[in-house]
C-alpha atoms as a PDB file:
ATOM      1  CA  UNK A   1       7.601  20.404  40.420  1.00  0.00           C
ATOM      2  CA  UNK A   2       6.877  24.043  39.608  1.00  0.00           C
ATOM      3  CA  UNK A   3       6.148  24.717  35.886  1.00  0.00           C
ATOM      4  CA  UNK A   4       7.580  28.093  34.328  1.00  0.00           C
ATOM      5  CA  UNK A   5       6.136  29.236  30.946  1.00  0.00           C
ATOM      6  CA  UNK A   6       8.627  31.460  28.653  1.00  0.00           C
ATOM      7  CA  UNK A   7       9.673  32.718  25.272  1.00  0.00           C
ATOM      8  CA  UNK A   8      13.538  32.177  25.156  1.00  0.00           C
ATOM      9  CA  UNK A   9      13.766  33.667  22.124  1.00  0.00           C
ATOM     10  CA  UNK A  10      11.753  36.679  23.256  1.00  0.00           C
ATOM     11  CA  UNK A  11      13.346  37.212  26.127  1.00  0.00           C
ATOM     12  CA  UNK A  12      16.712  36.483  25.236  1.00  0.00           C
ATOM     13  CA  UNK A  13      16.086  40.059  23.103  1.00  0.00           C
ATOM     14  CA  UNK A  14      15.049  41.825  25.517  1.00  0.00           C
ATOM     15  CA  UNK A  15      18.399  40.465  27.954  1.00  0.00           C
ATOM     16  CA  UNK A  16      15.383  38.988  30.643  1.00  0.00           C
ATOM     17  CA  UNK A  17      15.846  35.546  29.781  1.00  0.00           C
ATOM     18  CA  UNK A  18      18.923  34.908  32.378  1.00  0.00           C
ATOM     19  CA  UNK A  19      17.220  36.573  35.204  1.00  0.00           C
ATOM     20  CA  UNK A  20      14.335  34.281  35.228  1.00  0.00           C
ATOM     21  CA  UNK A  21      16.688  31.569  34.953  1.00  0.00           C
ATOM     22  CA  UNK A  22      18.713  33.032  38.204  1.00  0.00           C
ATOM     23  CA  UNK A  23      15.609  33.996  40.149  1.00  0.00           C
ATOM     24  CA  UNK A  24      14.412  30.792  40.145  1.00  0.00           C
ATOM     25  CA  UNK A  25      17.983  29.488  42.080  1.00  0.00           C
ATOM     26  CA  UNK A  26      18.663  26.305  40.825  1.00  0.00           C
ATOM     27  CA  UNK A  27      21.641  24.564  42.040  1.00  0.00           C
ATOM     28  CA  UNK A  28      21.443  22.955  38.103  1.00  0.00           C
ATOM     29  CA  UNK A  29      20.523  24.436  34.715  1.00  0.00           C
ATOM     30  CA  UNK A  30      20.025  21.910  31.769  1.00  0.00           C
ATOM     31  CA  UNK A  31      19.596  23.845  28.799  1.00  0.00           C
ATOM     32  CA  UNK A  32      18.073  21.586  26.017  1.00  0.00           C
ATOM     33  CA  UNK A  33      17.026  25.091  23.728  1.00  0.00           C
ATOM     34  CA  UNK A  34      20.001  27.206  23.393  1.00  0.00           C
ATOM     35  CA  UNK A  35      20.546  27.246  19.589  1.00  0.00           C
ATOM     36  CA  UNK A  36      23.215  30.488  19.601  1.00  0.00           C
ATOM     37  CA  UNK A  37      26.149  31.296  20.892  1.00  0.00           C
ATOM     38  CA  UNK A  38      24.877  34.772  22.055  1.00  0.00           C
ATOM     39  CA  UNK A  39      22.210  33.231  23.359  1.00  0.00           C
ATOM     40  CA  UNK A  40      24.569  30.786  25.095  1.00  0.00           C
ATOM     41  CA  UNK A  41      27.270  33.338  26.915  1.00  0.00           C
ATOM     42  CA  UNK A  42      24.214  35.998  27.925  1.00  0.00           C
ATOM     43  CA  UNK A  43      23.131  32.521  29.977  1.00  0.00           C
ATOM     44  CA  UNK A  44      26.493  31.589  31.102  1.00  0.00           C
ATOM     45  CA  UNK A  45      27.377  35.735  32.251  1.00  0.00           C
ATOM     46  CA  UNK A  46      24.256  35.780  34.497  1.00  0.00           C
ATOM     47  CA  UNK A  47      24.274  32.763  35.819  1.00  0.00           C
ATOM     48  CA  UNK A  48      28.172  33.107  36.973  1.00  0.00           C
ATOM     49  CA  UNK A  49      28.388  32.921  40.948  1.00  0.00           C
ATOM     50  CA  UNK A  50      24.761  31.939  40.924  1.00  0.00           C
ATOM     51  CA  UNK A  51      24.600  28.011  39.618  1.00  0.00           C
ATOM     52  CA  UNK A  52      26.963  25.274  40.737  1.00  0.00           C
ATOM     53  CA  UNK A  53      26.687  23.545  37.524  1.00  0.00           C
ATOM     54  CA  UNK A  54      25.631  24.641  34.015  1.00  0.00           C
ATOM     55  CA  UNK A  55      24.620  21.654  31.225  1.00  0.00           C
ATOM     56  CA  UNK A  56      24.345  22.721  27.513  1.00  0.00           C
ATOM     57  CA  UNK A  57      22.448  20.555  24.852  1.00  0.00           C
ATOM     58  CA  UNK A  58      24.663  20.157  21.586  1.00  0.00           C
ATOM     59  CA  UNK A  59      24.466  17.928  18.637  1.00  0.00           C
ATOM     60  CA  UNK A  60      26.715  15.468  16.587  1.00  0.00           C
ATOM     61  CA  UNK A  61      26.142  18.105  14.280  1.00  0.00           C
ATOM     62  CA  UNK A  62      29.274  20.035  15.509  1.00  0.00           C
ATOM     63  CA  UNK A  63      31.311  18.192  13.561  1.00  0.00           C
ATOM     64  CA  UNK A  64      31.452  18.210   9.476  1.00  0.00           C
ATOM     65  CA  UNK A  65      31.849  15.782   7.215  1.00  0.00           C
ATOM     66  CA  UNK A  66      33.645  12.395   8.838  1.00  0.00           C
ATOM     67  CA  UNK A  67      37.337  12.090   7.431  1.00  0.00           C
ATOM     68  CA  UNK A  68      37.920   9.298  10.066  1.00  0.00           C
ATOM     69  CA  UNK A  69      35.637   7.279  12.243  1.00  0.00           C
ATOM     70  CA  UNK A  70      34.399   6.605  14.948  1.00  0.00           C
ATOM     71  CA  UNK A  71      34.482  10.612  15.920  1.00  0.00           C
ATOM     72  CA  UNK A  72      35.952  11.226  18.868  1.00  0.00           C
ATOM     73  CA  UNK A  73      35.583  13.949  21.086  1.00  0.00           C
ATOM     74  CA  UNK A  74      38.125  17.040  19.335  1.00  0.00           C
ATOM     75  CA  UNK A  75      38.660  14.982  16.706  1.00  0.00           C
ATOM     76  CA  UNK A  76      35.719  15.797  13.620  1.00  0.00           C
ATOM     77  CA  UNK A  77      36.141  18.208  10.915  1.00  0.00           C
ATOM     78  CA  UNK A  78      35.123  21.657  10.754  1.00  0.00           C
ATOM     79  CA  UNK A  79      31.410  21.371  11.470  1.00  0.00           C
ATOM     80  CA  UNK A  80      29.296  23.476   8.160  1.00  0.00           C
ATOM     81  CA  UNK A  81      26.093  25.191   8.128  1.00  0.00           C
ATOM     82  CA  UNK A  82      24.695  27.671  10.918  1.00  0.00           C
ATOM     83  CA  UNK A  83      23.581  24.946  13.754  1.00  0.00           C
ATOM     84  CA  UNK A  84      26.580  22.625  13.425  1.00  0.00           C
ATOM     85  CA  UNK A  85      28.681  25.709  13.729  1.00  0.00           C
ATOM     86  CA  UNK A  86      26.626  27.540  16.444  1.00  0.00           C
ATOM     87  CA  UNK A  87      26.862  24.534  18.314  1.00  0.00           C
ATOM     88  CA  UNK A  88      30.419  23.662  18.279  1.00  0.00           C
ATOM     89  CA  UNK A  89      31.146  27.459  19.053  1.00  0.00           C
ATOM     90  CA  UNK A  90      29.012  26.928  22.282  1.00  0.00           C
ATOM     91  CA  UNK A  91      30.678  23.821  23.002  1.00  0.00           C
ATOM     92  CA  UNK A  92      33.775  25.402  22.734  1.00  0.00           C
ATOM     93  CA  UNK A  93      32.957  28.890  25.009  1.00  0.00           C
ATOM     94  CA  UNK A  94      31.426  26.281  27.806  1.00  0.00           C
ATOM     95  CA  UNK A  95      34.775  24.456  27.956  1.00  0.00           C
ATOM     96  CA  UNK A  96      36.941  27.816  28.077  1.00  0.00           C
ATOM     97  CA  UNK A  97      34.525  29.257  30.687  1.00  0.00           C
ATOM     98  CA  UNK A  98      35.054  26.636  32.884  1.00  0.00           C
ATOM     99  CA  UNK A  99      39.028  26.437  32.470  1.00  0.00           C
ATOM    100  CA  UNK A 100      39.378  30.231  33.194  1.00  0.00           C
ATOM    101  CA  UNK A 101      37.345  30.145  36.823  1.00  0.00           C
ATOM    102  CA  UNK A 102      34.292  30.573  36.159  1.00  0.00           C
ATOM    103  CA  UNK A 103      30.719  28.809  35.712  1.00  0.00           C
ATOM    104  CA  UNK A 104      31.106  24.553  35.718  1.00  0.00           C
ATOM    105  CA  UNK A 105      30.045  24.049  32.512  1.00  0.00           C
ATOM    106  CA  UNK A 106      28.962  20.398  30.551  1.00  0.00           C
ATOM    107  CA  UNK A 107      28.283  20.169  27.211  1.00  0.00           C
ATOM    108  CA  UNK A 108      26.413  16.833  25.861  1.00  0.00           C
ATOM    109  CA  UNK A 109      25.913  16.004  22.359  1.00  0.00           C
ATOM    110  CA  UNK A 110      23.567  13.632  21.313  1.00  0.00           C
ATOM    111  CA  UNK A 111      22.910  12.305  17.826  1.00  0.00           C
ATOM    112  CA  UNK A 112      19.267  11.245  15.786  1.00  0.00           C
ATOM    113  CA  UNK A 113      17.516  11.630  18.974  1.00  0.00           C
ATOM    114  CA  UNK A 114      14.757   8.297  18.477  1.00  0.00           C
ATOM    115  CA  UNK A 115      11.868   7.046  20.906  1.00  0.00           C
ATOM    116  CA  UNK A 116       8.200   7.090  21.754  1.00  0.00           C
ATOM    117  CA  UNK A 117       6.686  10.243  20.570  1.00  0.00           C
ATOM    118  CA  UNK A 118      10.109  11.070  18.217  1.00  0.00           C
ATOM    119  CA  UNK A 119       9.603  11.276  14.242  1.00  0.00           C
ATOM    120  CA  UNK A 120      13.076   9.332  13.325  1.00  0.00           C
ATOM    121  CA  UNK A 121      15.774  10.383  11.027  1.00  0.00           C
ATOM    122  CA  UNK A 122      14.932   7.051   8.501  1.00  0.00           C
ATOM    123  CA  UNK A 123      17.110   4.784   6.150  1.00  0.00           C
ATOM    124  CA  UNK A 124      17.427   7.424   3.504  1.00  0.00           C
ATOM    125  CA  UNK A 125      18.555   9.747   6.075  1.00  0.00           C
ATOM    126  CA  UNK A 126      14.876  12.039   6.273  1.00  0.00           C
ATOM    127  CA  UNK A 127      12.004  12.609   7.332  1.00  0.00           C
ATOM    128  CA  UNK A 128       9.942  10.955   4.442  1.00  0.00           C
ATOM    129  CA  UNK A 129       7.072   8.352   5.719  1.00  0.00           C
ATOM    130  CA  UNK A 130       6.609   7.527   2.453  1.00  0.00           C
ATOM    131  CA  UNK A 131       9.707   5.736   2.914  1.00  0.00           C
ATOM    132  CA  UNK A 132       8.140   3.387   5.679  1.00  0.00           C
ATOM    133  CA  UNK A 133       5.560   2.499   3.607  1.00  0.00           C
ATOM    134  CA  UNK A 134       7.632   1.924   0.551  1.00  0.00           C
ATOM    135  CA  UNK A 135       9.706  -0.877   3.313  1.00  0.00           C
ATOM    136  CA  UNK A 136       6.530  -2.179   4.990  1.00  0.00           C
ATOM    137  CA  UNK A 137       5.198  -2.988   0.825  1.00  0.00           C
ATOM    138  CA  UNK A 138       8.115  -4.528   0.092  1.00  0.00           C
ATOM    139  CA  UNK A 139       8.565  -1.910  -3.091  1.00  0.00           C
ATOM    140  CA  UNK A 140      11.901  -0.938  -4.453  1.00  0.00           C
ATOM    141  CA  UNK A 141      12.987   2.095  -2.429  1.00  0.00           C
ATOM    142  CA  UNK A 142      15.748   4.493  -4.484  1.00  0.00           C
ATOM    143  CA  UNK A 143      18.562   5.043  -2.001  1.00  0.00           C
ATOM    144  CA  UNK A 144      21.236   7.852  -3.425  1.00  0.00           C
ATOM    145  CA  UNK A 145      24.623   6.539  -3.542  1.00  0.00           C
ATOM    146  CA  UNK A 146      26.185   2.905  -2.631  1.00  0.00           C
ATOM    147  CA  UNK A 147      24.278   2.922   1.122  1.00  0.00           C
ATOM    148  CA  UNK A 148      27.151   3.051   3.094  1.00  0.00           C
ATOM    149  CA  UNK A 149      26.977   6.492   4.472  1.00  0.00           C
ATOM    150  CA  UNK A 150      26.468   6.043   8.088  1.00  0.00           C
ATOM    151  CA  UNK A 151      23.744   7.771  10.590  1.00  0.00           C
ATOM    152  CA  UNK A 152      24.473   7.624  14.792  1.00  0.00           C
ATOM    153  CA  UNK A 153      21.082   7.475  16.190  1.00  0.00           C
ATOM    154  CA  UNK A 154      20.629   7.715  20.162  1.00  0.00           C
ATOM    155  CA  UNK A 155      17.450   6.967  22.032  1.00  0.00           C
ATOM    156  CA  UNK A 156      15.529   9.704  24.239  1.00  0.00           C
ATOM    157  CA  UNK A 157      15.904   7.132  27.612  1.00  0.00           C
ATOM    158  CA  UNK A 158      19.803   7.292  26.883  1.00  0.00           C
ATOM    159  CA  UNK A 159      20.081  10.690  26.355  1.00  0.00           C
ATOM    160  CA  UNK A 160      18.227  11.583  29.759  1.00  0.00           C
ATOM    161  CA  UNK A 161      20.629   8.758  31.064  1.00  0.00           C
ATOM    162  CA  UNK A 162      24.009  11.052  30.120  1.00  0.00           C
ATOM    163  CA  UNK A 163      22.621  14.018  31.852  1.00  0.00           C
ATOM    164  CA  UNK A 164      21.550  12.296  34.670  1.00  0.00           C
ATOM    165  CA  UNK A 165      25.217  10.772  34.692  1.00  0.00           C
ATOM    166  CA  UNK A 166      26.547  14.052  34.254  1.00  0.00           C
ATOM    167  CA  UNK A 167      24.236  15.905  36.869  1.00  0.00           C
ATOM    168  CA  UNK A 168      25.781  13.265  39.605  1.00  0.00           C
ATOM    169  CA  UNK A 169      29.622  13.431  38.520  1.00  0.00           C
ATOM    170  CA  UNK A 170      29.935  16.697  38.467  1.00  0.00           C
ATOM    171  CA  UNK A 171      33.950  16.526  39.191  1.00  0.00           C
ATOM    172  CA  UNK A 172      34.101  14.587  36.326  1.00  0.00           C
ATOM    173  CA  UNK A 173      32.179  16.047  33.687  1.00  0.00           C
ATOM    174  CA  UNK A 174      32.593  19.907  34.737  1.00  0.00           C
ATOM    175  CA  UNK A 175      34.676  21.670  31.768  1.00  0.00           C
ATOM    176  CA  UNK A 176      33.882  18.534  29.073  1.00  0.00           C
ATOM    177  CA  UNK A 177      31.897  18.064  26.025  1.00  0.00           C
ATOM    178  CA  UNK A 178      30.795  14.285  25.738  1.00  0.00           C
ATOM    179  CA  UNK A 179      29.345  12.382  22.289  1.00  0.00           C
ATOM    180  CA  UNK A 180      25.691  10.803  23.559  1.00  0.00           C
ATOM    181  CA  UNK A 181      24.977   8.042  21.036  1.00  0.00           C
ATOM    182  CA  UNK A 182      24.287   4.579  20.727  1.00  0.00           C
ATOM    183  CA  UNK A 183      26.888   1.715  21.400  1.00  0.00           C
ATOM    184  CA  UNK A 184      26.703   1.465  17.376  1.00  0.00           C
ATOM    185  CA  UNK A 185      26.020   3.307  13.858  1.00  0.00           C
ATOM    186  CA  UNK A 186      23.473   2.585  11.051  1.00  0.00           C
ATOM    187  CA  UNK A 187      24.522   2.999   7.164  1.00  0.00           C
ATOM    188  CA  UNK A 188      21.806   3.120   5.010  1.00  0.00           C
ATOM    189  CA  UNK A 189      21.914  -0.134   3.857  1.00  0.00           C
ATOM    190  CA  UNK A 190      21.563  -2.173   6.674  1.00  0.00           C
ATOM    191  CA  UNK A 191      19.144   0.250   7.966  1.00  0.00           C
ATOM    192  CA  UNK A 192      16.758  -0.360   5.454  1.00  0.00           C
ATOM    193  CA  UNK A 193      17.110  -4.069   5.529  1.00  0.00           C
ATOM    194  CA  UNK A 194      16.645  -4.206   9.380  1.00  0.00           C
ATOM    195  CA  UNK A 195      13.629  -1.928   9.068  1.00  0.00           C
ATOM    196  CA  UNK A 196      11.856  -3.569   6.151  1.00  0.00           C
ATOM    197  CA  UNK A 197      12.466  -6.888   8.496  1.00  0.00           C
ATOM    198  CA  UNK A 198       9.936  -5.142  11.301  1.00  0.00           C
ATOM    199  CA  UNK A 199       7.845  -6.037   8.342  1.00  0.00           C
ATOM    200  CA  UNK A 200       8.619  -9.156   7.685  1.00  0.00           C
ATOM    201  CA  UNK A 201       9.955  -7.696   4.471  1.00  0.00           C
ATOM    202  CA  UNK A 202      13.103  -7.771   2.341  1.00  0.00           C
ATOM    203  CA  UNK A 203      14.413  -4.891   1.387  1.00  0.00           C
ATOM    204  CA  UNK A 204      14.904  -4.152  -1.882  1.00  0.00           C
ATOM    205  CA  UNK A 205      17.292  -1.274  -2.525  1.00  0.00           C
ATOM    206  CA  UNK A 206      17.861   0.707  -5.923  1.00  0.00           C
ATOM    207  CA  UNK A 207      21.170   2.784  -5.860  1.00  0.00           C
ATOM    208  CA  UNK A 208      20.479   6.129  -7.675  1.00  0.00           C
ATOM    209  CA  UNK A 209      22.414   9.212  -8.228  1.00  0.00           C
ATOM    210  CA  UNK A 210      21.470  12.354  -6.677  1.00  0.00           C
ATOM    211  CA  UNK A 211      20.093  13.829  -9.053  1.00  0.00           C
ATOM    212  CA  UNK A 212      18.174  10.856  -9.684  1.00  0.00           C
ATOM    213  CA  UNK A 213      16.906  10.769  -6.239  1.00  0.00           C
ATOM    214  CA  UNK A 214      16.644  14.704  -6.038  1.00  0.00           C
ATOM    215  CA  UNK A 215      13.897  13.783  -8.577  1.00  0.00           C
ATOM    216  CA  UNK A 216      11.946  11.053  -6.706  1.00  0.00           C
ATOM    217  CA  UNK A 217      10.875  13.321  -3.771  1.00  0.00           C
ATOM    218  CA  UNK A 218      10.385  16.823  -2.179  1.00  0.00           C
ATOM    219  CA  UNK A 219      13.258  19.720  -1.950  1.00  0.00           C
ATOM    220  CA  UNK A 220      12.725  19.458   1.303  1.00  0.00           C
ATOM    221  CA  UNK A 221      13.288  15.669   1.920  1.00  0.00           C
ATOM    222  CA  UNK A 222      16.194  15.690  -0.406  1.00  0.00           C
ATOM    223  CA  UNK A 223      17.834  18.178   1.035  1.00  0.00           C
ATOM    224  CA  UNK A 224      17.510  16.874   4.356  1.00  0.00           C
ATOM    225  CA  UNK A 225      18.686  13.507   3.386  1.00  0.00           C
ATOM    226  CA  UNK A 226      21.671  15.371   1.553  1.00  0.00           C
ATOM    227  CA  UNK A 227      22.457  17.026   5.817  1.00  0.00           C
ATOM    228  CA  UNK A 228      22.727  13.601   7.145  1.00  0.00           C
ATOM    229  CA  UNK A 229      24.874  11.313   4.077  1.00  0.00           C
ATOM    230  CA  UNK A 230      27.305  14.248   3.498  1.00  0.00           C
ATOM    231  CA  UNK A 231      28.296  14.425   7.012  1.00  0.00           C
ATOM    232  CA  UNK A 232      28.343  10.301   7.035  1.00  0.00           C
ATOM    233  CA  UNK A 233      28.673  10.687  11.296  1.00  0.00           C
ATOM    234  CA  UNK A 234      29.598   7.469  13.699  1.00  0.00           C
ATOM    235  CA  UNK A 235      30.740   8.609  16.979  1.00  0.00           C
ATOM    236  CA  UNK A 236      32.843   7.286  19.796  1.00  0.00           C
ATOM    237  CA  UNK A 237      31.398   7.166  23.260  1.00  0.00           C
ATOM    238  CA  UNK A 238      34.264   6.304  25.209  1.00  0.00           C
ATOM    239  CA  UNK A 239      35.066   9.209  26.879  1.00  0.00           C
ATOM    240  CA  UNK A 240      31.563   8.942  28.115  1.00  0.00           C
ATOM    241  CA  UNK A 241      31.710   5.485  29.426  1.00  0.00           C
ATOM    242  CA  UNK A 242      34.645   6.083  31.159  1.00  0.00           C
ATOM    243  CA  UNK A 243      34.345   9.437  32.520  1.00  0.00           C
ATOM    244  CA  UNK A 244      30.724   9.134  33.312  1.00  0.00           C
ATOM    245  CA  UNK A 245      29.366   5.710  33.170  1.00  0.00           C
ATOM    246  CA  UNK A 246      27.268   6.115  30.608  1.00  0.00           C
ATOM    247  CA  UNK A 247      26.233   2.517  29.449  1.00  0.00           C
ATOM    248  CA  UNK A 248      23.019   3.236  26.569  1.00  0.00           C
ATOM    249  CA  UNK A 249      20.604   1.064  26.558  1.00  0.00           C
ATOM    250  CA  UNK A 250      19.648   0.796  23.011  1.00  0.00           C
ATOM    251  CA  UNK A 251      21.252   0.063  19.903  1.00  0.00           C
ATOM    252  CA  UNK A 252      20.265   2.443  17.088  1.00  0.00           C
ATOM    253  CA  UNK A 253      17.900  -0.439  15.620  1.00  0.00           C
ATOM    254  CA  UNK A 254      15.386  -1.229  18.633  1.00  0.00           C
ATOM    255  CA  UNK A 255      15.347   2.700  19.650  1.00  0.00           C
ATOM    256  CA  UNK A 256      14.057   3.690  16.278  1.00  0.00           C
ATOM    257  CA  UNK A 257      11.364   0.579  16.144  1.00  0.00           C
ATOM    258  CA  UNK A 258      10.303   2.290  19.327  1.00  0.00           C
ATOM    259  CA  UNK A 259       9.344   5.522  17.515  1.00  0.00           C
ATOM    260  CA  UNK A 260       8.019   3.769  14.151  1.00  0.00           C
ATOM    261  CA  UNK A 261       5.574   1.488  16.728  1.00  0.00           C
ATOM    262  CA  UNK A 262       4.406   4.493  18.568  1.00  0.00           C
ATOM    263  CA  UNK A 263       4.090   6.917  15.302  1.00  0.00           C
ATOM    264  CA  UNK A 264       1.937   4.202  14.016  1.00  0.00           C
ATOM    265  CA  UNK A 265      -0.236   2.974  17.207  1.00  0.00           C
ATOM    266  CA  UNK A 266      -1.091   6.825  17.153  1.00  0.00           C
ATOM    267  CA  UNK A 267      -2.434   7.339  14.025  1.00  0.00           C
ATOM    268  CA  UNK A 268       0.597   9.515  12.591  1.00  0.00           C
ATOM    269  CA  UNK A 269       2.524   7.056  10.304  1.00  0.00           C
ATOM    270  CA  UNK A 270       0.646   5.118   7.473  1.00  0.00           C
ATOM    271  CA  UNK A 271       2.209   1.835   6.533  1.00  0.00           C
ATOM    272  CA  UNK A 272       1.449  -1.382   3.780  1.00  0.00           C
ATOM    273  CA  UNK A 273       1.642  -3.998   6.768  1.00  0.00           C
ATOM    274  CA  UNK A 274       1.431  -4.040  10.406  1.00  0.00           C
ATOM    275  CA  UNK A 275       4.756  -4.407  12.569  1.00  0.00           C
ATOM    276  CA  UNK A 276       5.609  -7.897  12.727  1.00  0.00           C
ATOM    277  CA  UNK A 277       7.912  -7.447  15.650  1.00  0.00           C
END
């Protein structure tokens, strides 16, 4: 393995940042940083005639708010805010690149990416440890809403698994964009129950309004919780499974008890009572 330290960022300004990437000749990219879609096609113009297959990071975030579910591929609403929308545009360039000639293009789009070493996206749909703790006590915990808005979580191992799959069917997957999830979705509800139940807990929800719940914790936190509800995702990984073999691992429960164990065998989550799973 040969390490190469860079600033994208930097050096996409200063229109470097594809050279490096086509003097090192790789017969495959995987680009897991690409947040743009200027970014994306300055990659995809120097790297035509140079790379026999191009593989793009997304996000289930390139689709909006779910009228219908599960979400399959070309099948979500119109995807809101500047990273949902950056990403489907990228998505959508990929796929037209490879239909008119030129680079082989994949684009991959995982959901609440989960595992050893991950912070997870938690029952109230944020970042909040306070949360955890509030479970592992067996305290009240305000939820906003009924608890039925739905989160698609996806565990690192899988993830790595889809590219992998993608990487070695190239016929298959060059010119498609694939959902990368787990086999099933969380709402909040049963999220919190299952987690408070690593706890040997019940959990004991309170159903608040937003405002209510706007009031309870930071801007930030709310507003992150207020990214994942709205959009309410559960995708469809069939297109996946049959195109690529991709067969995850994990369902969305186990994967995030992987990162709550870790986050607290390192020191970096505080809880009222040890794991009792």
């Amino acid at each position: 393995m040969q390490q190469v330290v860079a600033d994208r960022q930097q050096e996409d300004a200063e229109g470097v940042f594809g050279d490096r990437v086509a003097g090192l000749r790789p017969d495959v990219v995987v680009d897991l940083v690409c947040f743009t879609l200027e970014s994306a096609v300055a990659l995809v113009e120097r790297l035509r005639g140079e790379v026999g297959h191009l593989l793009h990071c997304g996000s289930l975030w390139r689709y909006g708010p779910s009228n219908s579910l599960p979400i399959a591929e070309g099948t979500g609403t119109e995807p809101f805010g500047d990273y949902g929308i950056q990403k489907d545009r990228i998505a959508r360039m990929l796929k037209d690149e490879t239909a008119g000639g030129g680079v082989v293009t994949t684009s991959l789009h995982p959901g609440h990416i989960v595992g050893p070493g991950w912070a997870p996206i938690g029952p109230t749909g944020n970042y909040d440890p306070a949360v955890w703790r509030t479970l592992s006590a067996g305290q009240p915990l305000r939820i906003p809403g009924l608890g039925v808005e739905l989160m698609h979580h996806v565990h690192a191992d899988d993830v790595a698994q889809a590219f992998e799959r993608a990487i070695a069917h190239r016929d298959m997957a060059g010119g498609e964009d694939f959902n990368v999830v787990a086999p099933t979705a969380l709402n909040v509800r049963g999220f919190a129950h299952e987690a408070a139940s690593w706890f040997g807990q019940e959990a004991s929800l309170e159903s608040v309004s937003w405002e209510q719940f706007r009031a309870t914790t930071t801007d930030e936190h709310a507003q992150v919780s207020w990214e994942h509800l709205y959009r309410s995702h559960c995708l469809t990984i069939e297109k996946a499974k049959s195109l690529l073999g991709y067969s995850p691992t994990y369902e969305p429960g186990p994967a995030v008890l992987e990162s709550v164990r870790w986050l607290i065998e390192h020191d970096q989550l505080e809880v009222d009572r040890p794991l009792a799973v």
